[in-house]
N, C-alpha and C. Protein backbone atom coordinates (compact mmCIF):
# COMPACT_ATOMS: atom_id res chain seq x y z
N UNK A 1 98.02 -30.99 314.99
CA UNK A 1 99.27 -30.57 314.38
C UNK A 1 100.41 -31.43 314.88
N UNK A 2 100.58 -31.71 316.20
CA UNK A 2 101.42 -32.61 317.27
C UNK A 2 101.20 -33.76 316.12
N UNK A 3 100.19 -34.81 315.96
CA UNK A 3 99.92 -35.83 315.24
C UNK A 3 100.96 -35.59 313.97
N UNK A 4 100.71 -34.95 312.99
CA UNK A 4 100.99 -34.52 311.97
C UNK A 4 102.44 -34.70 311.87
N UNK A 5 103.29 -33.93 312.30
CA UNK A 5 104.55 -33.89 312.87
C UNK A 5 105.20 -35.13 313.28
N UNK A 6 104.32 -36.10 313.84
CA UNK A 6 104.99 -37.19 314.65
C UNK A 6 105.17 -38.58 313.01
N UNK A 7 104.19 -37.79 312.23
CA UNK A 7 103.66 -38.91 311.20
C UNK A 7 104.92 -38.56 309.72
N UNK A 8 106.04 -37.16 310.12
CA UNK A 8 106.61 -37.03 309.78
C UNK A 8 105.77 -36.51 307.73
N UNK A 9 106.40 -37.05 307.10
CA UNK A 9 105.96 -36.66 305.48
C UNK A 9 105.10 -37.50 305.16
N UNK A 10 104.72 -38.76 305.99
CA UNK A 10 103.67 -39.81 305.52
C UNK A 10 102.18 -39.59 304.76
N UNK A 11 101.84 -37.78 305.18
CA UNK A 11 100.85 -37.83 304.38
C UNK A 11 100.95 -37.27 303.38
N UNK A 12 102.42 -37.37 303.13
CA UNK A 12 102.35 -37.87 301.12
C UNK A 12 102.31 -38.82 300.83
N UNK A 13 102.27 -39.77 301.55
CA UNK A 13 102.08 -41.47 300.85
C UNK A 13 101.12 -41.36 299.44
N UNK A 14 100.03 -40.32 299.50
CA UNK A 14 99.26 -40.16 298.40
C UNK A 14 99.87 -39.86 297.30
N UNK A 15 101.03 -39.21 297.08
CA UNK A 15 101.65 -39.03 295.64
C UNK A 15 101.91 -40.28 295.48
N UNK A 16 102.80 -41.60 295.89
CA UNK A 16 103.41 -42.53 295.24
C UNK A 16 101.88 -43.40 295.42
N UNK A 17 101.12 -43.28 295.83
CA UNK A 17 99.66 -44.09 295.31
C UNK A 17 99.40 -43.71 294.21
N UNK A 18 98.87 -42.74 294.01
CA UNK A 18 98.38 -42.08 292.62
C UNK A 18 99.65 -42.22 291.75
N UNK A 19 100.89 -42.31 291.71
CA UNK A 19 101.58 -43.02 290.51
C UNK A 19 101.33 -44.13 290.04
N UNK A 20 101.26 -44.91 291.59
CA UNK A 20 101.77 -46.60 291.28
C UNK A 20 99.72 -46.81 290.31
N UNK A 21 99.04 -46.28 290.79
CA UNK A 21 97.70 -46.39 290.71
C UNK A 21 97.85 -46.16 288.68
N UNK A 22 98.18 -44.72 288.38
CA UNK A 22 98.76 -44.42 287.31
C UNK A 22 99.70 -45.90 286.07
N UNK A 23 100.46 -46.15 286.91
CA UNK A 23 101.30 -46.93 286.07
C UNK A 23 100.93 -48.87 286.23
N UNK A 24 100.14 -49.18 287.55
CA UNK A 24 99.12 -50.43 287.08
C UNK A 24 97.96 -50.10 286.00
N UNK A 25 97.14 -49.28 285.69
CA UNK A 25 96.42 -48.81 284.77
C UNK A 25 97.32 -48.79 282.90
N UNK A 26 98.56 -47.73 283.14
CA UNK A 26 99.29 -48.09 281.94
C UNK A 26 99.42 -49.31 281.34
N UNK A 27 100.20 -50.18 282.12
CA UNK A 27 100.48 -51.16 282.26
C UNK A 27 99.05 -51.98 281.67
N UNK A 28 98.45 -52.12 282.00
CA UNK A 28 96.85 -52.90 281.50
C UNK A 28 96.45 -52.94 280.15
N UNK A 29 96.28 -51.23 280.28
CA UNK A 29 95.98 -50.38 278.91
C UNK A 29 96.92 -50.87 277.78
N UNK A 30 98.10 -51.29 278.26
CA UNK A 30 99.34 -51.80 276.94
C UNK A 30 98.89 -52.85 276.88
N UNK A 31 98.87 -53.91 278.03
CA UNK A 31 98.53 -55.32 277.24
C UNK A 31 97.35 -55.28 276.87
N UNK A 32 95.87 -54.74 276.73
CA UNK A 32 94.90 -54.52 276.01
C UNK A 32 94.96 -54.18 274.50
N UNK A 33 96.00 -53.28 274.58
CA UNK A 33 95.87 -52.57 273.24
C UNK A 33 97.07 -53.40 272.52
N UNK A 34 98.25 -53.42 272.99
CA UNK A 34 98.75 -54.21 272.46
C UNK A 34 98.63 -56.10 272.00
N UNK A 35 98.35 -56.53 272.95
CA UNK A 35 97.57 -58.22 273.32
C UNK A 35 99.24 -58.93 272.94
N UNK A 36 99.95 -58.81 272.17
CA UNK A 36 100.75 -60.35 272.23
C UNK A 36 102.46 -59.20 272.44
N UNK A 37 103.25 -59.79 273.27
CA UNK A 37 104.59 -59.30 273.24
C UNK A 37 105.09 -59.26 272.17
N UNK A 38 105.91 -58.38 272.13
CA UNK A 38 107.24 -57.59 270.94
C UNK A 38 105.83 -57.20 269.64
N UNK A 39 104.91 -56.76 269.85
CA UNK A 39 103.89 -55.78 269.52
C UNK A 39 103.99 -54.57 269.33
N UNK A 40 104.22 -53.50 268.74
CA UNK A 40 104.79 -52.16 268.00
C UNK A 40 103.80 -51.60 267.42
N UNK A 41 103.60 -50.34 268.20
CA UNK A 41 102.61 -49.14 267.08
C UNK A 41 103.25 -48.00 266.87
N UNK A 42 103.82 -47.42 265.75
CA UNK A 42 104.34 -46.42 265.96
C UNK A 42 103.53 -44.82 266.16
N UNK A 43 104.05 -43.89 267.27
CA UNK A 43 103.35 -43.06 267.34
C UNK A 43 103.84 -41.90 266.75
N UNK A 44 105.24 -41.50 266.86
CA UNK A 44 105.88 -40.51 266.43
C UNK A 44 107.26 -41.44 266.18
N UNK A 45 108.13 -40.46 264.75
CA UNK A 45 109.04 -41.11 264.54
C UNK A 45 110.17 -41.74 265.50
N UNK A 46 110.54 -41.15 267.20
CA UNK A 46 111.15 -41.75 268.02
C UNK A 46 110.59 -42.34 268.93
N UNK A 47 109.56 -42.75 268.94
CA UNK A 47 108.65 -43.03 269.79
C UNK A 47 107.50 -44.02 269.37
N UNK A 48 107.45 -45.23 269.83
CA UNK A 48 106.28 -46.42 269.52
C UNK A 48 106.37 -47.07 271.07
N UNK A 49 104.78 -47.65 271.02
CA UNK A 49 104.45 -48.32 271.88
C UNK A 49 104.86 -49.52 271.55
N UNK A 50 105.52 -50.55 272.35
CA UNK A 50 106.55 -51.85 272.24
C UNK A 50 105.90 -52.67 273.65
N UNK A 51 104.96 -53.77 273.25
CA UNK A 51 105.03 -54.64 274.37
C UNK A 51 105.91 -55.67 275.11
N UNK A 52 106.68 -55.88 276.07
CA UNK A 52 107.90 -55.93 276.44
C UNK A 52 107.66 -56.77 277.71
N UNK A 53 108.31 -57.83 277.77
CA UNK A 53 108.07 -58.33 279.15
C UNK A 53 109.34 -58.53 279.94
N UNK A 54 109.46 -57.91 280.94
CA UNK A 54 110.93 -57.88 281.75
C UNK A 54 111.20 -59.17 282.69
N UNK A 55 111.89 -60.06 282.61
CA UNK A 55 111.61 -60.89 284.10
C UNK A 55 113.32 -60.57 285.03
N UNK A 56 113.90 -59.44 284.16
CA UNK A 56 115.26 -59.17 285.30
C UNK A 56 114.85 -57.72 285.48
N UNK A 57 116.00 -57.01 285.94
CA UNK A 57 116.08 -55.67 286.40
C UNK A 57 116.33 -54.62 285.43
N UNK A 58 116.95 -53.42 285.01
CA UNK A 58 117.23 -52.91 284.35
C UNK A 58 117.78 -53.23 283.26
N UNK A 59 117.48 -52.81 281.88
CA UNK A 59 118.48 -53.08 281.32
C UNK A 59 118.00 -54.85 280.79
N UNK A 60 116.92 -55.16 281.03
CA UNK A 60 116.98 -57.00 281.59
C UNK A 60 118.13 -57.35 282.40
N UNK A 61 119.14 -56.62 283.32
CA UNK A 61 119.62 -57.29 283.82
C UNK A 61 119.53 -58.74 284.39
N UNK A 62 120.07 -59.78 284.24
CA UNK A 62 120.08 -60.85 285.09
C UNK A 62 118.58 -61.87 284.30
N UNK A 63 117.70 -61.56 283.25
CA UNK A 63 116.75 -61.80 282.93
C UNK A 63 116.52 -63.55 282.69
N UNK A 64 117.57 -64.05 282.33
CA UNK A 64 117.76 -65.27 281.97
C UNK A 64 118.28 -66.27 282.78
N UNK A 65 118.27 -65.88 284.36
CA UNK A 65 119.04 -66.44 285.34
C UNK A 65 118.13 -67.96 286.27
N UNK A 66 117.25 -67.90 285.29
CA UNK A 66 116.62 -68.99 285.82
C UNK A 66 115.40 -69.16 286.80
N UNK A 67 114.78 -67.52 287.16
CA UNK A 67 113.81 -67.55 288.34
C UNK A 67 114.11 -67.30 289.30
N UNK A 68 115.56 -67.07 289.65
CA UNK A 68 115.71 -66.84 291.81
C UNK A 68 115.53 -65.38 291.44
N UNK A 69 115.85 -65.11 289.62
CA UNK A 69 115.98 -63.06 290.12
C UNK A 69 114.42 -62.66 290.84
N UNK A 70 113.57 -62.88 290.15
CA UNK A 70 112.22 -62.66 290.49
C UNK A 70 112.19 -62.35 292.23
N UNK A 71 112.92 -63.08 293.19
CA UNK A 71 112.84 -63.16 294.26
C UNK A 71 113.69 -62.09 294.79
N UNK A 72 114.94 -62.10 294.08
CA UNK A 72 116.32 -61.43 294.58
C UNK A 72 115.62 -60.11 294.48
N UNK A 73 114.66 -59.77 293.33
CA UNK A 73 114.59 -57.94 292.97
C UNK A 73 112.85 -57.88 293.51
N UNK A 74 112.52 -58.32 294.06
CA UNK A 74 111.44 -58.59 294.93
C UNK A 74 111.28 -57.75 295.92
N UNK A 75 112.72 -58.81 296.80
CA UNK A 75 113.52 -58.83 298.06
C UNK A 75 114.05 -57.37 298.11
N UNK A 76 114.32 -56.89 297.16
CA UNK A 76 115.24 -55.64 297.11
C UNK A 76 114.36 -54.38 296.88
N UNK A 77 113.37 -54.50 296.08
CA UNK A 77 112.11 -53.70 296.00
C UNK A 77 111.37 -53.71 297.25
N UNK A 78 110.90 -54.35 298.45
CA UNK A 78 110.58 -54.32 299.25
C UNK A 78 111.49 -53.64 300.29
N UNK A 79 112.76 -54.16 300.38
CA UNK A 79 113.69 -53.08 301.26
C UNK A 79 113.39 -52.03 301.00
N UNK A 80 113.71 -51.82 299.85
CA UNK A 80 113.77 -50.01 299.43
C UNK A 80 112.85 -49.77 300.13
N UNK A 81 111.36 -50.17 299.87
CA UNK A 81 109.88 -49.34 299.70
C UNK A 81 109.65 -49.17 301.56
N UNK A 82 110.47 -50.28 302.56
CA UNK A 82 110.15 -49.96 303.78
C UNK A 82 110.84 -49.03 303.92
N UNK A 83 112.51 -49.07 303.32
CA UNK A 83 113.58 -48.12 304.06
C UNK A 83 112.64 -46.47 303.47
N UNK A 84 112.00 -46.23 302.16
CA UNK A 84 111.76 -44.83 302.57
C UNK A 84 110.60 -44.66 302.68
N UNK A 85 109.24 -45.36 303.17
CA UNK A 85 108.42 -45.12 304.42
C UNK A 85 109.21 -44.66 305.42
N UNK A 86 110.35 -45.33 306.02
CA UNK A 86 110.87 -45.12 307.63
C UNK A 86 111.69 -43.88 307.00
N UNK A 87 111.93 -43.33 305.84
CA UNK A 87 112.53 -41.91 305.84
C UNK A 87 111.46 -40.78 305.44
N UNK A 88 110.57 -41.12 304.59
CA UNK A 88 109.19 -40.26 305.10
C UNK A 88 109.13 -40.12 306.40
N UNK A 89 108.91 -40.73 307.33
CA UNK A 89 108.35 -40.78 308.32
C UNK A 89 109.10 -39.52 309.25
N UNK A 90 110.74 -39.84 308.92
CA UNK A 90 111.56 -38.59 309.38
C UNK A 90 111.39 -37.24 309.09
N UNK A 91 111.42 -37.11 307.30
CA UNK A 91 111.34 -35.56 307.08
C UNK A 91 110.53 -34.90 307.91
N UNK A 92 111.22 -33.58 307.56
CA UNK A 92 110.32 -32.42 308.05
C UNK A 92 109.47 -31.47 306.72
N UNK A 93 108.56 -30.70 307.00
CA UNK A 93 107.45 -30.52 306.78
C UNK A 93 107.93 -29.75 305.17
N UNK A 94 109.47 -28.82 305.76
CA UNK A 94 109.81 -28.26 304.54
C UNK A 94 111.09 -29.14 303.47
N UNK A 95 110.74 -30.69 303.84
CA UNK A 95 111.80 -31.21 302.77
C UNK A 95 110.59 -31.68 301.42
N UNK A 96 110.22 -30.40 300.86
CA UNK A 96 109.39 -31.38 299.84
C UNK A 96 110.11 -31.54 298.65
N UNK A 97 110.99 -31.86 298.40
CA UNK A 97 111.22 -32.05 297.20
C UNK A 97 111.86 -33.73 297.53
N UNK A 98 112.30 -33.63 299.20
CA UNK A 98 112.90 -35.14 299.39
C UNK A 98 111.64 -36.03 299.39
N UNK A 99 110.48 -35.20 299.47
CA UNK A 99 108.93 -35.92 299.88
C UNK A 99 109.02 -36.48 298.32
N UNK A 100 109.19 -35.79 297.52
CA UNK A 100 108.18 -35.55 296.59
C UNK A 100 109.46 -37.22 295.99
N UNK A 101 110.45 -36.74 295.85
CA UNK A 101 112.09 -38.13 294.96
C UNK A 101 111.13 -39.45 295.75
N UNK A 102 110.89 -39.36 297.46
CA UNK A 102 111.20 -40.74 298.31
C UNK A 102 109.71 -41.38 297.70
N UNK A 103 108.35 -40.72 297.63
CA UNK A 103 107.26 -41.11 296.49
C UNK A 103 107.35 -41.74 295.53
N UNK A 104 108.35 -40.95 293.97
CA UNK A 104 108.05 -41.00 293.11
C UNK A 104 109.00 -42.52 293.41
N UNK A 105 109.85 -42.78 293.87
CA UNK A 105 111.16 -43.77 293.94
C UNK A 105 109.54 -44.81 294.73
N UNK A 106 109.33 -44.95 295.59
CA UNK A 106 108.96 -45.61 295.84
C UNK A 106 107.63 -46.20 295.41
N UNK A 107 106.60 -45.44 294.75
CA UNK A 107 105.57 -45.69 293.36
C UNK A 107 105.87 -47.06 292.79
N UNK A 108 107.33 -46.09 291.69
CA UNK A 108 108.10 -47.44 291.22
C UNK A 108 108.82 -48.50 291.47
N UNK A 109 109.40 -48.63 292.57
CA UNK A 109 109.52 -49.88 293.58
C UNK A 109 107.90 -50.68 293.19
N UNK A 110 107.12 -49.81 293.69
CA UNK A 110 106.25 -51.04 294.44
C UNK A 110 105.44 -51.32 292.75
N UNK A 111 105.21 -50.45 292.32
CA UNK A 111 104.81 -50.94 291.13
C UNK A 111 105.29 -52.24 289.85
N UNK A 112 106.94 -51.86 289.77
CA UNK A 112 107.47 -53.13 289.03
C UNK A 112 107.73 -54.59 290.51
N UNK A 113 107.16 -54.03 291.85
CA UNK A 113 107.30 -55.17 292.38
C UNK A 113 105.83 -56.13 292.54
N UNK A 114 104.98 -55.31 292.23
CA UNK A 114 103.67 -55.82 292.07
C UNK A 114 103.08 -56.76 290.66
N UNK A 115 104.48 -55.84 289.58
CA UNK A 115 104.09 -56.99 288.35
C UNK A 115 105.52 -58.40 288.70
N UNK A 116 106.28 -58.10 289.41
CA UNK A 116 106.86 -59.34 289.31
C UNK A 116 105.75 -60.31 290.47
N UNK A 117 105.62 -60.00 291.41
CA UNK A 117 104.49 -61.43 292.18
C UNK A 117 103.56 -61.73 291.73
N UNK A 118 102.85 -60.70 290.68
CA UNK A 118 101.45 -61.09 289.91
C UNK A 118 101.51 -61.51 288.67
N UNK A 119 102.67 -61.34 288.05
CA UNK A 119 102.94 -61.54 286.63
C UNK A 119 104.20 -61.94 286.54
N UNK A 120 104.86 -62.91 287.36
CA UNK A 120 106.34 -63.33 286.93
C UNK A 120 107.80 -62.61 286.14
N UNK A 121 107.21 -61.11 285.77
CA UNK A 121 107.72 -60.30 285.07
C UNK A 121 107.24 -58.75 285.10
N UNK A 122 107.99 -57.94 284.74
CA UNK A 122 107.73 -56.49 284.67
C UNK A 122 106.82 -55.87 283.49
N UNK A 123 105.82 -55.54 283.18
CA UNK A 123 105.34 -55.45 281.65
C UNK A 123 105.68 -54.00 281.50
N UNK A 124 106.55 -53.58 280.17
CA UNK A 124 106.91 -52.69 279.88
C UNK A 124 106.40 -52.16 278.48
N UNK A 125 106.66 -51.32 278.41
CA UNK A 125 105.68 -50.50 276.93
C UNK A 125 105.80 -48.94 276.18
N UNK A 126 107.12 -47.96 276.83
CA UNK A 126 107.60 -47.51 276.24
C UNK A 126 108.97 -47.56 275.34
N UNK A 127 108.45 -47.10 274.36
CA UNK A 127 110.06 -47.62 273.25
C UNK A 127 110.56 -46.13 272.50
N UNK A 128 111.58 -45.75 273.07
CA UNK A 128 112.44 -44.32 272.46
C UNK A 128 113.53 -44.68 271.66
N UNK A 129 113.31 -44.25 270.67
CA UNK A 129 114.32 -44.35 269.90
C UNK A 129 115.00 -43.65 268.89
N UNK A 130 116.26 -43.85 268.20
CA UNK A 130 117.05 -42.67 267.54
C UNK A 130 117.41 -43.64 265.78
N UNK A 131 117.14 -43.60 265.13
CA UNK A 131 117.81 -44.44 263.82
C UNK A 131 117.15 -46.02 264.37
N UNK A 132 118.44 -46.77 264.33
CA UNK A 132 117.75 -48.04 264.94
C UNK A 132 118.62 -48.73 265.95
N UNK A 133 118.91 -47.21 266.85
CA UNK A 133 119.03 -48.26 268.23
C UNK A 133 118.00 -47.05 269.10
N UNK A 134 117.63 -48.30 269.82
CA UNK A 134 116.50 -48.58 270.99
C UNK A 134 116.33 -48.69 272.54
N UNK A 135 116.24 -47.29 273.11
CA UNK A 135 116.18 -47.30 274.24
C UNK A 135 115.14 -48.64 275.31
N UNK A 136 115.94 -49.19 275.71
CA UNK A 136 115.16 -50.49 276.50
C UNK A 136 114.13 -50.17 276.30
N UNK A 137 112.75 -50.67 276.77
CA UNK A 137 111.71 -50.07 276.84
C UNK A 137 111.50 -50.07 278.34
N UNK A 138 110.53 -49.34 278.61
CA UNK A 138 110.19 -48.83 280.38
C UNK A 138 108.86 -48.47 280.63
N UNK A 139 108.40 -48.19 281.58
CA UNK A 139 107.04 -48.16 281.96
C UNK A 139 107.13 -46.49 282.67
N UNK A 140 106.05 -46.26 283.32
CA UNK A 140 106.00 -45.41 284.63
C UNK A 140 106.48 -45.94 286.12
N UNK A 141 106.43 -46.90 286.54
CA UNK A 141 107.18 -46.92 287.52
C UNK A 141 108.75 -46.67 287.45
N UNK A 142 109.31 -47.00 286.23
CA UNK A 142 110.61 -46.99 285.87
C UNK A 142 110.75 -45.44 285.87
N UNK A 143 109.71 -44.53 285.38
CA UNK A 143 110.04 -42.92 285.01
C UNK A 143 109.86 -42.24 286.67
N UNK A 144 108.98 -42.88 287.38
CA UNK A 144 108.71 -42.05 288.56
C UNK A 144 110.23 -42.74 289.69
N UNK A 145 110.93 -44.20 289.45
CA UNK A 145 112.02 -43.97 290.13
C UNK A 145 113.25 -43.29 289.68
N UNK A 146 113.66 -43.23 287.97
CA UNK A 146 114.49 -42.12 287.47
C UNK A 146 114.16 -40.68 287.88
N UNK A 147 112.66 -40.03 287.75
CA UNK A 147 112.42 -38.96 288.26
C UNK A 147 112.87 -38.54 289.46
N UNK A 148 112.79 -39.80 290.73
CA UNK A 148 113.25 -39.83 291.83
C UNK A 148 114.34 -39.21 292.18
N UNK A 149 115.33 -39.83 290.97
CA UNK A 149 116.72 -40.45 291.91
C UNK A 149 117.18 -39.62 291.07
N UNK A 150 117.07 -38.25 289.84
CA UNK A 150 117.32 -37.20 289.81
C UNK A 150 117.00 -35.79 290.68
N UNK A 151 115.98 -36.11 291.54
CA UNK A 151 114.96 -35.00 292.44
C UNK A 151 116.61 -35.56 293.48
N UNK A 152 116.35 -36.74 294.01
CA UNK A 152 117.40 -36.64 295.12
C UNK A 152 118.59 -36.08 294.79
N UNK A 153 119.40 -36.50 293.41
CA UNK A 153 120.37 -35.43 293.18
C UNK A 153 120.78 -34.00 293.55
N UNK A 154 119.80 -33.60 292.43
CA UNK A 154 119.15 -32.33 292.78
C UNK A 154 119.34 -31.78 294.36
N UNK A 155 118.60 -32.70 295.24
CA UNK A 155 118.37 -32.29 296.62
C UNK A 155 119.77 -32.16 296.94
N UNK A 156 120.52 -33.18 297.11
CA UNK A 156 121.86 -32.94 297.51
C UNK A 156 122.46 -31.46 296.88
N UNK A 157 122.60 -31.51 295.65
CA UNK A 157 123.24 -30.36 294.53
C UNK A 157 122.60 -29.16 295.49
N UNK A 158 121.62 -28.69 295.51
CA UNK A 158 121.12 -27.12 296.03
C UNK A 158 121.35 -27.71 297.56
N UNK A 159 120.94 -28.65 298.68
CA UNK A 159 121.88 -28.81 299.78
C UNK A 159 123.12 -28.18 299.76
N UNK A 160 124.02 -28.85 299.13
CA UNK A 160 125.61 -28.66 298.91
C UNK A 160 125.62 -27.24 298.74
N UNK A 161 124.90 -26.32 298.02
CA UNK A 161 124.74 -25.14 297.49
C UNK A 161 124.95 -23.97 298.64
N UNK A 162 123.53 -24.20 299.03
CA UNK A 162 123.25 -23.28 300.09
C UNK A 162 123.90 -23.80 301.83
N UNK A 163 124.42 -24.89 301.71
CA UNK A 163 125.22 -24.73 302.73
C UNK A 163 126.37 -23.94 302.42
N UNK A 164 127.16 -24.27 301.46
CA UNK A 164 128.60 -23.59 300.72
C UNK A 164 128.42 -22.18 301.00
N UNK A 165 127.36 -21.53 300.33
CA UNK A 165 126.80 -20.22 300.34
C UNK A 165 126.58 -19.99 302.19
N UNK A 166 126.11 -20.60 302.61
CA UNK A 166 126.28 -20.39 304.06
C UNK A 166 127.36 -20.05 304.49
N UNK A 167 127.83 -20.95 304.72
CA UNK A 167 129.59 -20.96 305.23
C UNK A 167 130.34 -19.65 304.61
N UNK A 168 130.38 -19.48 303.42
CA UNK A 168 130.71 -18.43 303.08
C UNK A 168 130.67 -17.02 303.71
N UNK A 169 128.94 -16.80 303.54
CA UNK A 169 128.72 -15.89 304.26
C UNK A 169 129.13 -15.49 305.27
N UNK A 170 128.72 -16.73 305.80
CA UNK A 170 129.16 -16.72 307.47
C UNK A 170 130.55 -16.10 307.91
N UNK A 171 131.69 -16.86 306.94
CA UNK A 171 132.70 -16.66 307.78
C UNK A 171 133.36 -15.27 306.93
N UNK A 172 133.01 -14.73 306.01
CA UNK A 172 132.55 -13.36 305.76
C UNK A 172 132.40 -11.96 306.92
N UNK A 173 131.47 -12.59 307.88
CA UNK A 173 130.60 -11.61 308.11
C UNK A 173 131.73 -11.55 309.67
């Protein structure tokens, strides 16, 4: 139990495996089925599979910058993915929902950082859409770090909550 404790939330490392595991598989499955970029099947009227190749950040941010991005969002995907190992490592036993954001965030780190060193680019393959404008397209690593970085919200929001509600009480009583 001592062990356990010292290893902090690390043995959830298994959720952001089984994503990133999840979304290299997606990822495959699209360029299989799809085979050549800007490739389109429609599945439902807001919704088609779109083969998509990212070589910037969000958005393509920065996509056309010549090759250092590849390195720059690399570089930056790797920070992240150590900085929340070393904050796994902190939580305690009852922060699961911070377990569950610092996973899903970090899945997708390592996942779109695994297609930029192996594939010069991000391969993307969901396409949402309304009439005819077109939500970028995105993958699962992209959904498990949005999932994330709404869970951390969240965390803060009911934090903020039940401390407020604390204090209250408290100085209430």
């Amino acid at each position: 139990m001592a062990e356990q404790k010292s290893l902090g939330a690390l043995y959830t490392l298994w959720i952001a495996v089984v994503v990133f595991i999840v979304d290299q598989a997606t990822k495959l499955w699209s360029e299989a089925v799809l085979k050549v970029e800007g490739t389109v099947i429609e599945v439902v009227p807001f919704f088609n599979l779109r083969l998509a190749y990212n070589k910037g950040a969000a958005f393509s941010f920065l996509a056309d910058a010549g090759g250092w991005q590849k390195w720059f969002f690399a570089l930056i995907a790797l920070g992240v993915s150590v900085m929340l190992i070393f904050w796994l490592k902190k939580l305690q036993s009852n922060q699961k929902l911070l377990m569950l954001a610092y996973n899903l965030i970090l899945a997708g780190a390592l996942g779109n950082l695994f297609d930029r060193l192996a594939y010069g680019h991000v391969i993307d393959f969901l396409d949402f859409y309304y009439g005819t404008y077109h939500w970028p397209a995105f993958n699962i690593a992209d959904v498990g770090i949005c999932v994330g970085a709404g869970l951390l919200i969240l965390d803060v929001l009911i934090s903020d909550s039940s401390s407020t509600e604390g204090e209250v009480k408290h100085g209430n009583s």
